[in-house]
Structures are given as structure tokens and as C-alpha cells.
PDB file of N, CA and C in Angstrom:
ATOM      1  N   UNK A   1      12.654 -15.792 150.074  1.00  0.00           N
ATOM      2  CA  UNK A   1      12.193 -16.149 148.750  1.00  0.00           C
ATOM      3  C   UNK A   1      12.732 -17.506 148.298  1.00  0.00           C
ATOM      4  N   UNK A   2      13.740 -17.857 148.751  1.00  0.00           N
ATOM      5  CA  UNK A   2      14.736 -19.061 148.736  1.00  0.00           C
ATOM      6  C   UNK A   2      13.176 -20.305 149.046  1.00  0.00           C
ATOM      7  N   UNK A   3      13.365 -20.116 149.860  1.00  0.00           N
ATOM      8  CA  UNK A   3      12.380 -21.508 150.565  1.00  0.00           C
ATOM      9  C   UNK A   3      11.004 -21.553 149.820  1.00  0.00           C
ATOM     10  N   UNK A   4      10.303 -20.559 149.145  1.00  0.00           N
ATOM     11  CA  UNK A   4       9.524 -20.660 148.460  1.00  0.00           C
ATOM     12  C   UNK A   4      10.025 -21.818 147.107  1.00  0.00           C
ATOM     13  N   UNK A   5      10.675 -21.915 146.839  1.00  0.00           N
ATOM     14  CA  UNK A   5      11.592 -23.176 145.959  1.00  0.00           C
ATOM     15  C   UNK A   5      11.903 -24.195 146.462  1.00  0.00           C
ATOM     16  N   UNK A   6      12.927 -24.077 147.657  1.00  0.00           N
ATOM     17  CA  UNK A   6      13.673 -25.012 148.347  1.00  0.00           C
ATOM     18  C   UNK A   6      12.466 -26.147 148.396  1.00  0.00           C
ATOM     19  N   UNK A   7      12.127 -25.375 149.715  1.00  0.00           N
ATOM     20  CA  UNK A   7      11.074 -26.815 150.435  1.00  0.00           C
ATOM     21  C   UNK A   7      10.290 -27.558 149.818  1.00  0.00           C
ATOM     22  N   UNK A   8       9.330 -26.944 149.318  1.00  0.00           N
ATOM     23  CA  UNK A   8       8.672 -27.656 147.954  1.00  0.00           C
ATOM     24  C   UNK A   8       9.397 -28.636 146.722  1.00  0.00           C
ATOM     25  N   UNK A   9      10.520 -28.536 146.433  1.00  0.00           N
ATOM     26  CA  UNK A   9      11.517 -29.056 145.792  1.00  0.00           C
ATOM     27  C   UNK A   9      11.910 -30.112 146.756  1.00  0.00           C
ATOM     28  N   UNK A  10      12.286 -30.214 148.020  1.00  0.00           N
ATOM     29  CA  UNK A  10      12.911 -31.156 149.093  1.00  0.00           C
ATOM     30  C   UNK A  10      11.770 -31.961 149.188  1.00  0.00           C
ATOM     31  N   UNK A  11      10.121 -31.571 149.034  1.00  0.00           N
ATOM     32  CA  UNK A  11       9.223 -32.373 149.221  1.00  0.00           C
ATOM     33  C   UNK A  11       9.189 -33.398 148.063  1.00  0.00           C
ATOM     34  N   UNK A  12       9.091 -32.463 146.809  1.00  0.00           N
ATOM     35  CA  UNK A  12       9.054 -33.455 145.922  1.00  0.00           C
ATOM     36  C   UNK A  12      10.202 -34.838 145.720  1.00  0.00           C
ATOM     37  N   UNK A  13      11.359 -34.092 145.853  1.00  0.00           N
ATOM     38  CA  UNK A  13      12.468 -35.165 145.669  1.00  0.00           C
ATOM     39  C   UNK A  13      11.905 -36.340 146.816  1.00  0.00           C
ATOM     40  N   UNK A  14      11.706 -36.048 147.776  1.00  0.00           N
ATOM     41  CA  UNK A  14      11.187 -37.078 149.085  1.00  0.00           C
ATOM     42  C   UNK A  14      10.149 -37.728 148.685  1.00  0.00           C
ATOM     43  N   UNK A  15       9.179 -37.141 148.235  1.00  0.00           N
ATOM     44  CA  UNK A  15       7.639 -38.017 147.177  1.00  0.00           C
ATOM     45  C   UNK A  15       7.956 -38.782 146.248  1.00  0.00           C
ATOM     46  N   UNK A  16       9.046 -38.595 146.120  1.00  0.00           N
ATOM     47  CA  UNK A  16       9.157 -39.303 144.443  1.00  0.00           C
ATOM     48  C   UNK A  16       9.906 -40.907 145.047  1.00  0.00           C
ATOM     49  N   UNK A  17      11.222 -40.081 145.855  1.00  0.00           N
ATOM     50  CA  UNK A  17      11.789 -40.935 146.509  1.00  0.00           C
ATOM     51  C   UNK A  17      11.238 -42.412 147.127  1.00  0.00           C
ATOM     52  N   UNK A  18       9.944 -41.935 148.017  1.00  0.00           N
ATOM     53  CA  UNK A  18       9.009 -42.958 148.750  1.00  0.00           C
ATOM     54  C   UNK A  18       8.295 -43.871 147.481  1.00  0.00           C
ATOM     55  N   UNK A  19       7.883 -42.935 146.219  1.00  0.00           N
ATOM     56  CA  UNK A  19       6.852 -43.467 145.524  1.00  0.00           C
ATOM     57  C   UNK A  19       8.301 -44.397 144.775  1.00  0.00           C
ATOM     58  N   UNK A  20       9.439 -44.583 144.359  1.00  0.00           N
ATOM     59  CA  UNK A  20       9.977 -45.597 144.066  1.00  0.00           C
ATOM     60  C   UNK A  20      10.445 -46.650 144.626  1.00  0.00           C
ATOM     61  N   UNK A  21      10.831 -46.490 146.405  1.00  0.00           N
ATOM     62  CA  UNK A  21      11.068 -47.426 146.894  1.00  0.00           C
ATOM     63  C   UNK A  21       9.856 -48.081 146.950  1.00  0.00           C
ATOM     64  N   UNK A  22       8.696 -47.462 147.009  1.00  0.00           N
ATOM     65  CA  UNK A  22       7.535 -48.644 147.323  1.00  0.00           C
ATOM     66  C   UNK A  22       7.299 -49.572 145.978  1.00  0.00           C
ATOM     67  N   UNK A  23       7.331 -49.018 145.064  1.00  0.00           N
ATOM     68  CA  UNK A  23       7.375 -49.968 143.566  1.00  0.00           C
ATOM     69  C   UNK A  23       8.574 -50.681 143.569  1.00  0.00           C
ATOM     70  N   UNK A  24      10.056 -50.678 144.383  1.00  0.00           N
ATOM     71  CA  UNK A  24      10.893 -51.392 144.573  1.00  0.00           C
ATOM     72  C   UNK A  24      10.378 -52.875 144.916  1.00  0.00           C
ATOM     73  N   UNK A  25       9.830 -52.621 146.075  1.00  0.00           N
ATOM     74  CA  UNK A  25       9.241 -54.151 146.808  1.00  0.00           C
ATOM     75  C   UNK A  25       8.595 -54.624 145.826  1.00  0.00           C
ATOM     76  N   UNK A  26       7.853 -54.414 145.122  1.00  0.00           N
ATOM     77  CA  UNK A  26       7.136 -55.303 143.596  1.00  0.00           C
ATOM     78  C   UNK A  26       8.131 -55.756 142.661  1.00  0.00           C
ATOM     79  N   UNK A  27       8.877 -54.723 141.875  1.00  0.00           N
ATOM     80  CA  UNK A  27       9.660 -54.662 140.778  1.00  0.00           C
ATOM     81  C   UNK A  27      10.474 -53.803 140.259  1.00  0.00           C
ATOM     82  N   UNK A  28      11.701 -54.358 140.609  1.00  0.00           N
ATOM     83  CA  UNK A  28      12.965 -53.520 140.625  1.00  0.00           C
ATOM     84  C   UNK A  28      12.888 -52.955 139.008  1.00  0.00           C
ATOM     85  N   UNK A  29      12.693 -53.203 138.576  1.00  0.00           N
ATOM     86  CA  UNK A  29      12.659 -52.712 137.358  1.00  0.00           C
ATOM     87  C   UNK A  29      12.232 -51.707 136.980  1.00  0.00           C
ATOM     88  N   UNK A  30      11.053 -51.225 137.352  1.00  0.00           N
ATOM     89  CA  UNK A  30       9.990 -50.260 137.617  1.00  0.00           C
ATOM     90  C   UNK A  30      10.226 -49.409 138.271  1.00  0.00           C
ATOM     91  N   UNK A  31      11.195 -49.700 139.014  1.00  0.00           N
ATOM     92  CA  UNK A  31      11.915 -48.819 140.132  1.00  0.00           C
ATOM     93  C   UNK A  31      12.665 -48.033 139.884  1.00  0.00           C
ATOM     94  N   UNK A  32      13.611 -48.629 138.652  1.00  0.00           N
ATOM     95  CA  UNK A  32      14.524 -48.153 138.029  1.00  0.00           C
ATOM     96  C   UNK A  32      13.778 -46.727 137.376  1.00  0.00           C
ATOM     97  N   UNK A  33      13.219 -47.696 136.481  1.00  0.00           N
ATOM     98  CA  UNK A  33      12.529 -46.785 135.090  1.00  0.00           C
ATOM     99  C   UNK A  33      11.608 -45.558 136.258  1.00  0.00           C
ATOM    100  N   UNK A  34      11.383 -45.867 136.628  1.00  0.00           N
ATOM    101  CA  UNK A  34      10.632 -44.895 137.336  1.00  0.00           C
ATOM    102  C   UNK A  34      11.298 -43.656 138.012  1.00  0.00           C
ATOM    103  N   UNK A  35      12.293 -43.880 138.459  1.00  0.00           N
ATOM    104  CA  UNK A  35      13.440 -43.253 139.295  1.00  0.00           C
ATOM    105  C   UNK A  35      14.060 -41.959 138.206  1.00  0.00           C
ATOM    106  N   UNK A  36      14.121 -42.844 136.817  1.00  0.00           N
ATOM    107  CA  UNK A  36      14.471 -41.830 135.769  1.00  0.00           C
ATOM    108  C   UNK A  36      13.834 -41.112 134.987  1.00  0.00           C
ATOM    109  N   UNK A  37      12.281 -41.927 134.584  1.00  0.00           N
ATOM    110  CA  UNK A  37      11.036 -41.234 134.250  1.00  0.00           C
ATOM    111  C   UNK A  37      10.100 -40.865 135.088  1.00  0.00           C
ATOM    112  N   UNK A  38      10.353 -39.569 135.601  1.00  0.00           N
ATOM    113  CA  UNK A  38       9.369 -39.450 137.294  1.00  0.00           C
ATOM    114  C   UNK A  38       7.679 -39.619 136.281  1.00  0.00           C
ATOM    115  N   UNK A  39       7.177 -39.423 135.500  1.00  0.00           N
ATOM    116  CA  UNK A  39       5.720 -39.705 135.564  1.00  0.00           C
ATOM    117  C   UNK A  39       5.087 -41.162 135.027  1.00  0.00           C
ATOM    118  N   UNK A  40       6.257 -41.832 135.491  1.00  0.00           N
ATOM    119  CA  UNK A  40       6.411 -43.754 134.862  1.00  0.00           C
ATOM    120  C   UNK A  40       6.121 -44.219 136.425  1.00  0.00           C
ATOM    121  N   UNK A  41       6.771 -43.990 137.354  1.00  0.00           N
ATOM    122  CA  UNK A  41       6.557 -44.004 138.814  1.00  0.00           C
ATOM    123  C   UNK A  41       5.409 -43.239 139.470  1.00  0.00           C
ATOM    124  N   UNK A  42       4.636 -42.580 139.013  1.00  0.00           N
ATOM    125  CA  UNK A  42       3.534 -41.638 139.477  1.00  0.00           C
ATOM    126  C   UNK A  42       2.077 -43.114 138.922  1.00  0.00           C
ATOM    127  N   UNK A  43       2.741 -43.528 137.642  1.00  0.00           N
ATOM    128  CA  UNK A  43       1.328 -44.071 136.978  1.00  0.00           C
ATOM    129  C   UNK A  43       1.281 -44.946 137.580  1.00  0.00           C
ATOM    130  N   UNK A  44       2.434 -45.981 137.571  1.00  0.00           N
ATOM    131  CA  UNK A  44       2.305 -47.326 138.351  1.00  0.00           C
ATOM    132  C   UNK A  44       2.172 -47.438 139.794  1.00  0.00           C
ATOM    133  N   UNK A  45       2.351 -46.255 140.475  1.00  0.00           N
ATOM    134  CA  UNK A  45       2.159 -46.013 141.517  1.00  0.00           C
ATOM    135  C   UNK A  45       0.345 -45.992 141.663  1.00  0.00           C
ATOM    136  N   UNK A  46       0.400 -45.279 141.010  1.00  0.00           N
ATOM    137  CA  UNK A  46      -1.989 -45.258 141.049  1.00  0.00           C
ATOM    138  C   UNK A  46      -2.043 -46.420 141.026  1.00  0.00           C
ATOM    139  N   UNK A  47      -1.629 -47.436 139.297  1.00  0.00           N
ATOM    140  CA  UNK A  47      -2.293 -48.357 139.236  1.00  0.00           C
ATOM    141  C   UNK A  47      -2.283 -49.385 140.491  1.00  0.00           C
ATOM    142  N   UNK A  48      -1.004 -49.191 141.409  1.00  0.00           N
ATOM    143  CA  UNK A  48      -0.523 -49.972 142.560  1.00  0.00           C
ATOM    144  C   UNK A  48      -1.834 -49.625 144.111  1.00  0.00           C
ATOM    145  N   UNK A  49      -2.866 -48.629 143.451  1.00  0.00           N
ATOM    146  CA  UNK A  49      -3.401 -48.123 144.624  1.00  0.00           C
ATOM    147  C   UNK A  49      -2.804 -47.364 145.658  1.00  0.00           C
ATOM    148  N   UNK A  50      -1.364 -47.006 145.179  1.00  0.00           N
ATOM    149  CA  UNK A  50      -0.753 -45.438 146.263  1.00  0.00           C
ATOM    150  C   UNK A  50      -1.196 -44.085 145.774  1.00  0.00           C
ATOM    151  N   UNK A  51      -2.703 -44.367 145.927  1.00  0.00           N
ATOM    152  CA  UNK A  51      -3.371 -42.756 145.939  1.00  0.00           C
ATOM    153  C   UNK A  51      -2.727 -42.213 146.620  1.00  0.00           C
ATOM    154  N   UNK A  52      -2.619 -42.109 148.149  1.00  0.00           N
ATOM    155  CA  UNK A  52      -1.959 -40.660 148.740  1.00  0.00           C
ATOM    156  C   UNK A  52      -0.774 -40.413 148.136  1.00  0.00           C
ATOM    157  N   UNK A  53      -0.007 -41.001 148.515  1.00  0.00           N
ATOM    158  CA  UNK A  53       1.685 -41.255 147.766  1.00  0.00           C
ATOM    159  C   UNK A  53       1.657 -40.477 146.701  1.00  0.00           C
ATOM    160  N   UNK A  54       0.633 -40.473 145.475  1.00  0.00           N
ATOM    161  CA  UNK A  54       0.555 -39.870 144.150  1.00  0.00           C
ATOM    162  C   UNK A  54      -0.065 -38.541 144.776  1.00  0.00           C
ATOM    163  N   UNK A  55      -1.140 -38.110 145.558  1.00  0.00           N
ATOM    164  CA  UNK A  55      -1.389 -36.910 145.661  1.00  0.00           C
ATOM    165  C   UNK A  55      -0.412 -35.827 146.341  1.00  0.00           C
ATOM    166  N   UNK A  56       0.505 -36.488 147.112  1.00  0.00           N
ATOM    167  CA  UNK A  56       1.081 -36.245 147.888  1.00  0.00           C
ATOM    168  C   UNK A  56       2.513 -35.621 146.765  1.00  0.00           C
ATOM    169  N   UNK A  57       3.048 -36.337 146.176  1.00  0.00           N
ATOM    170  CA  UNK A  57       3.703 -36.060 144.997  1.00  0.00           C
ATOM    171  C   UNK A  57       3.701 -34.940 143.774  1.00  0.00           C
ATOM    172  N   UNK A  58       1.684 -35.369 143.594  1.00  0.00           N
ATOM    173  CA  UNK A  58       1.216 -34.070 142.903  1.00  0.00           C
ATOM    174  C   UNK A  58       1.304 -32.632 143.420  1.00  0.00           C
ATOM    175  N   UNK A  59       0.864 -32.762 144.466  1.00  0.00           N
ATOM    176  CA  UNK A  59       0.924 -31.688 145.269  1.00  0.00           C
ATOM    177  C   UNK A  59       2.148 -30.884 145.626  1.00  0.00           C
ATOM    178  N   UNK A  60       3.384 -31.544 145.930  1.00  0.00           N
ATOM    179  CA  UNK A  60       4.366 -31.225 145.824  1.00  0.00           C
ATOM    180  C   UNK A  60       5.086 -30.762 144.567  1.00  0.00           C
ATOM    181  N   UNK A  61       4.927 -31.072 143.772  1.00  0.00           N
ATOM    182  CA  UNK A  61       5.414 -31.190 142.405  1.00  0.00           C
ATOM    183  C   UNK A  61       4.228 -29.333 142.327  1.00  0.00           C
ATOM    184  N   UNK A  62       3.067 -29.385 142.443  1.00  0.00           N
ATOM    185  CA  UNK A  62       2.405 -28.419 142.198  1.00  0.00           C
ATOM    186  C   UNK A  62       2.944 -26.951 142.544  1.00  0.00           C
ATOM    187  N   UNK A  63       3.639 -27.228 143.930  1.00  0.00           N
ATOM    188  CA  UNK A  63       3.629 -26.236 145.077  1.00  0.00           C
ATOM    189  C   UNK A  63       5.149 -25.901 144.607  1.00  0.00           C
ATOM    190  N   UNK A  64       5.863 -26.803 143.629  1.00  0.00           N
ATOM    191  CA  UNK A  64       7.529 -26.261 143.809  1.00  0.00           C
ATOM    192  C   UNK A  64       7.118 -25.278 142.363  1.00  0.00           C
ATOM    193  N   UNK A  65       6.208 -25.539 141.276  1.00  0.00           N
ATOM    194  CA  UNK A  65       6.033 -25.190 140.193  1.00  0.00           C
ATOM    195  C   UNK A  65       4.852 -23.811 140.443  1.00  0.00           C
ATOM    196  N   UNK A  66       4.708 -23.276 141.781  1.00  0.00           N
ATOM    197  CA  UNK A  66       3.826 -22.065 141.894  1.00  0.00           C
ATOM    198  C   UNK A  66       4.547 -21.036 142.798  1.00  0.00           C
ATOM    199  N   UNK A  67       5.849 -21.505 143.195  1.00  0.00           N
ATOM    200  CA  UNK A  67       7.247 -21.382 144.069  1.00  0.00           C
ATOM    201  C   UNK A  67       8.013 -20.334 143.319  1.00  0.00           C
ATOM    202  N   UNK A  68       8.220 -21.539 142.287  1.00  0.00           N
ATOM    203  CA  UNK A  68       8.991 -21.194 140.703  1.00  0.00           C
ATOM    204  C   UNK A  68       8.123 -19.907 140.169  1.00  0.00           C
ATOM    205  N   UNK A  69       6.622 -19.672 140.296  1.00  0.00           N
ATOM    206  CA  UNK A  69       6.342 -18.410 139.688  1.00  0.00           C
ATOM    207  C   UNK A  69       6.243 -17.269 140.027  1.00  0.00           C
ATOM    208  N   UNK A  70       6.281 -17.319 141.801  1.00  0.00           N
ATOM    209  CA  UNK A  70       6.482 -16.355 142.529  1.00  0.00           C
ATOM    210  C   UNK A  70       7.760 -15.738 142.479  1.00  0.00           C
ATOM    211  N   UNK A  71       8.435 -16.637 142.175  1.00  0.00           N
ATOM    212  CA  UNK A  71      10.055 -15.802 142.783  1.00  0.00           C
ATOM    213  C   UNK A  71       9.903 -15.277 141.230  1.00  0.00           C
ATOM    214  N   UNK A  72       9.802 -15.960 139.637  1.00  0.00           N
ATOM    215  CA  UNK A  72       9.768 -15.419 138.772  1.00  0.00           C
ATOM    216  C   UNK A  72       9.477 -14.325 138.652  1.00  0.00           C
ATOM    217  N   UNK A  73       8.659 -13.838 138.965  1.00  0.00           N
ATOM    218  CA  UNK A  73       7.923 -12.466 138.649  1.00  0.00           C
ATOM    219  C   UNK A  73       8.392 -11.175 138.836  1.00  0.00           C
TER     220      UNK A  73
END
């Protein structure tokens, strides 16, 4: 039941992770703010054209939050 959380959670932290270093190479700044506001790094990430990166994120983010309702129950 553990890993129904875990992994999904390890994905997201890793999605988020990728989606700020890549806004790094543009603007550290963004990087920052993003790093601390995860859906500040999701937007500028689209507007940057990292569709997968963002679905990839969503998805993860989806899968730790349907994780979270299984074990809830």
C-alpha cells in the first residue's frame, strides 16, 4: 500500500525537478520561483513549449493524488 504513494510521489518530485532545471537554462529566476511555487514552473514550462515535461508532471502529480485516495479509504 506504501508504494501506491511512494512512487508516484518520487515521480512527481523528479517532474518537477526536470521541469525547473530546464527553466534554469533560460532564467534562474524562474527557477527559483518555480522550485517554490510548483504551478509557477508548470505554466512557464507550457509557455516554454515543454508539453511532455508538463504532462508528464500532471500525470504524476495525478497518480500520487489517486494513491493518496486509495490508501485513504
Amino acid at each position: 500500500m506504501v508504494a501506491l504513494v511512494a512512487v508516484p510521489l518520487v515521480a512527481f518530485v523528479v517532474a518537477h525537478l526536470v521541469l525547473v532545471g530546464s527553466l534554469a537554462r533560460a532564467r534562474w529566476w524562474e527557477a527559483l520561483l518555480g522550485l517554490a511555487i510548483a504551478p509557477l514552473a508548470v505554466y512557464w514550462a507550457w509557455q516554454r513549449g515543454m508539453r511532455r515535461r508538463v504532462y508528464v508532471w500532471a500525470l504524476a502529480i495525478a497518480a500520487y493524488a489517486l494513491g493518496l485516495a486509495i490508501v485513504g479509504r
